[in-house]
PDB file of N, CA and C in Angstrom:
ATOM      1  N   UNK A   1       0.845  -1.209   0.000  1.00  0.00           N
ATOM      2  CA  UNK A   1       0.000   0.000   0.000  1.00  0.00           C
ATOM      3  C   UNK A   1       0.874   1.251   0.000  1.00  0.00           C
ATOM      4  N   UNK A   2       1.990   1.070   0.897  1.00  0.00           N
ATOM      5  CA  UNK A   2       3.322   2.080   0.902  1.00  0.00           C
ATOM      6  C   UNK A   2       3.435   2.688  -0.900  1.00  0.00           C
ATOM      7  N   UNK A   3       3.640   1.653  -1.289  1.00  0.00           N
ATOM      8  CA  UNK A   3       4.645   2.023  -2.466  1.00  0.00           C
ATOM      9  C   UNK A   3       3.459   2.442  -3.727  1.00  0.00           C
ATOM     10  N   UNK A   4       2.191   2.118  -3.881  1.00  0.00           N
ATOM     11  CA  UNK A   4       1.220   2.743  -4.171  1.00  0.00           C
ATOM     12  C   UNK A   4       0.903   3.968  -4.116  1.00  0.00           C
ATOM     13  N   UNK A   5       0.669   4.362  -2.800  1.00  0.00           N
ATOM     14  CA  UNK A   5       0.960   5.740  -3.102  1.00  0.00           C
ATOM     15  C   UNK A   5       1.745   6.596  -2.883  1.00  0.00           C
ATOM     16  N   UNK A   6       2.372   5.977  -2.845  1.00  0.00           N
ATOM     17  CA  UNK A   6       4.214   6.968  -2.878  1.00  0.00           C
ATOM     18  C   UNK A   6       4.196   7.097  -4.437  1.00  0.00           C
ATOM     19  N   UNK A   7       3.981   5.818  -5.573  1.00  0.00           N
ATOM     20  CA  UNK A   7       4.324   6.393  -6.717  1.00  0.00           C
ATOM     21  C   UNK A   7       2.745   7.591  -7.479  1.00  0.00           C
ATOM     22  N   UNK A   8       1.909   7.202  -6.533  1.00  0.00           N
ATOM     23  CA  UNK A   8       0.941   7.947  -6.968  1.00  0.00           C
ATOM     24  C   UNK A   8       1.375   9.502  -6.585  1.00  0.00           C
ATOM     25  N   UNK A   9       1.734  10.022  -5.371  1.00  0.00           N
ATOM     26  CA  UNK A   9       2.280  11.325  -5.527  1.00  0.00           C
ATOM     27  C   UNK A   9       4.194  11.556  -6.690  1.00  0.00           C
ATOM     28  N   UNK A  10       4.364  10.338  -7.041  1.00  0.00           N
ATOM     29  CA  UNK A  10       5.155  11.345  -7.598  1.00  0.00           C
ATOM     30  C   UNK A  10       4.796  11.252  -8.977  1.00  0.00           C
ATOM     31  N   UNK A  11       3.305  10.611  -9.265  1.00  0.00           N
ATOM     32  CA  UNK A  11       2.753  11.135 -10.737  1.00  0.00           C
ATOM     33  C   UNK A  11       2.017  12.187 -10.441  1.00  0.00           C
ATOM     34  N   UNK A  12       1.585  12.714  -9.296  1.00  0.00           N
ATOM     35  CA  UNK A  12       1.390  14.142  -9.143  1.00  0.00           C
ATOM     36  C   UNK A  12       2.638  15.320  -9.525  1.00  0.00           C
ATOM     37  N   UNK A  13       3.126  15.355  -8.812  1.00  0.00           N
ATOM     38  CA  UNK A  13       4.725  15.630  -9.117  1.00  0.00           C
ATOM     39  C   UNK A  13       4.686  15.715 -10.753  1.00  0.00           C
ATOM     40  N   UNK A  14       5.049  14.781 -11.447  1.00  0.00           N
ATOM     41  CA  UNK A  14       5.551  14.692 -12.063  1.00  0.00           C
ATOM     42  C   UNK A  14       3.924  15.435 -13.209  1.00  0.00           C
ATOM     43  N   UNK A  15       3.020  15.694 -13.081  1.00  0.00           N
ATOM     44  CA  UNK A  15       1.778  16.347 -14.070  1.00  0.00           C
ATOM     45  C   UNK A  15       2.537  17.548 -13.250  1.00  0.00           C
ATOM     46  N   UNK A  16       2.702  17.950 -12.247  1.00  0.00           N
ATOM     47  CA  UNK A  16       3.041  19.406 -11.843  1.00  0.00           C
ATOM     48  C   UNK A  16       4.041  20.017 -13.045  1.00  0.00           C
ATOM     49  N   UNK A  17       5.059  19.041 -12.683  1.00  0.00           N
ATOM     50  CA  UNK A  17       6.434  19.370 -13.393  1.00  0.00           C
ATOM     51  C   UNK A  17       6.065  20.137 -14.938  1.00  0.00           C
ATOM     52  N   UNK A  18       5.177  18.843 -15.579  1.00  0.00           N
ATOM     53  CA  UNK A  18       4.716  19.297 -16.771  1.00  0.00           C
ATOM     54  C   UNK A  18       4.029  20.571 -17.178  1.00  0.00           C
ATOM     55  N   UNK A  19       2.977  20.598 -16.425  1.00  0.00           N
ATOM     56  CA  UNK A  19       2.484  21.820 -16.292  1.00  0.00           C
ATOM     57  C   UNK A  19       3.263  23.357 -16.281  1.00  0.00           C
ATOM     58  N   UNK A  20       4.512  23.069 -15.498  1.00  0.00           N
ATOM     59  CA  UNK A  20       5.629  23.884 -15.716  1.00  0.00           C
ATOM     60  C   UNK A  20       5.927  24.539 -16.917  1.00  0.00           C
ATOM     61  N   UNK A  21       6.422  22.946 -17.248  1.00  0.00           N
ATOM     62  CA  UNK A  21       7.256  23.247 -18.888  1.00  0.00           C
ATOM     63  C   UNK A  21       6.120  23.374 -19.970  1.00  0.00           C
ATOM     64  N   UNK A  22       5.380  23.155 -19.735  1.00  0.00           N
ATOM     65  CA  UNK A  22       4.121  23.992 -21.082  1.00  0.00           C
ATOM     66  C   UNK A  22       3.976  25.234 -20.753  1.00  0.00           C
ATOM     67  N   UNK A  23       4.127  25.883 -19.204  1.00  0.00           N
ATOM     68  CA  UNK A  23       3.917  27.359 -19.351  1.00  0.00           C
ATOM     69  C   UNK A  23       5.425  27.605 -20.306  1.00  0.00           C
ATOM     70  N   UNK A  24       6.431  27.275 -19.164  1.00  0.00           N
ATOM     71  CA  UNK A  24       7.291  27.653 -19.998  1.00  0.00           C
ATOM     72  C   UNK A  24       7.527  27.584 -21.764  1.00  0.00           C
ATOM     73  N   UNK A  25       7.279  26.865 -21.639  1.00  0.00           N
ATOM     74  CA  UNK A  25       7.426  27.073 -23.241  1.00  0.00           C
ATOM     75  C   UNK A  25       6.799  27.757 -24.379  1.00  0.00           C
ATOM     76  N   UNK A  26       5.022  27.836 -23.671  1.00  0.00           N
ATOM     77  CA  UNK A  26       4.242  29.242 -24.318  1.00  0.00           C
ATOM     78  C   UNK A  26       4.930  30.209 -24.201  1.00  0.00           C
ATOM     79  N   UNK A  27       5.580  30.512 -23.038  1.00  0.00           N
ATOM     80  CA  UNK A  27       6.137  31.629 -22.938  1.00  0.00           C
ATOM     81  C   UNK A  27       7.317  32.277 -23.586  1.00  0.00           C
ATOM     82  N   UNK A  28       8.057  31.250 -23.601  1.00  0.00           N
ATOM     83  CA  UNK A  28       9.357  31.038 -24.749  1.00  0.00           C
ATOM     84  C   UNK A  28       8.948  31.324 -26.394  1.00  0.00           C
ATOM     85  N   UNK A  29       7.452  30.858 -27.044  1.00  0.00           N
ATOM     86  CA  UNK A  29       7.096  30.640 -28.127  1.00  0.00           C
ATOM     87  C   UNK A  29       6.183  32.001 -28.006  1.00  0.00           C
ATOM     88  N   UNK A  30       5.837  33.048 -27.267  1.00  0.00           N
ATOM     89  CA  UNK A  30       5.478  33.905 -27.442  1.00  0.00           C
ATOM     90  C   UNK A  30       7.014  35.192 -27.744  1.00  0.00           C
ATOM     91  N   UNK A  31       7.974  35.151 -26.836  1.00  0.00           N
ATOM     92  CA  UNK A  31       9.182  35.875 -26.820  1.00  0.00           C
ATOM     93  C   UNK A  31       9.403  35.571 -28.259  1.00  0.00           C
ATOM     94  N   UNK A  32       9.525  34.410 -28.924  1.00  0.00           N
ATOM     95  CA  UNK A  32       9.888  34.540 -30.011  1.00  0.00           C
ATOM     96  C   UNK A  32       9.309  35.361 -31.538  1.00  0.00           C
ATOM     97  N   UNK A  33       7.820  35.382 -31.069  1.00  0.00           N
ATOM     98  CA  UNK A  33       6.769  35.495 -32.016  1.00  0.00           C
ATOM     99  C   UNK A  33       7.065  37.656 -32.394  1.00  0.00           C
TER     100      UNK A  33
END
């Protein structure tokens, strides 16, 4: 049950992360525009 949701928060984590790098990168693809 441990290791269940231990990897379940770090697929939270890890949609966070993403969420990141799509701002970032609109943001990058707007600087460029």
């Amino acid at each position: 049950a441990k290791a269940l949701s231990s990897s379940k928060v770090q697929l939270e984590d890890n949609a966070k992360d993403i969420l990141k790098l799509e701002r970032t990168i609109a943001d990058l693809q707007q600087q460029k525009c």
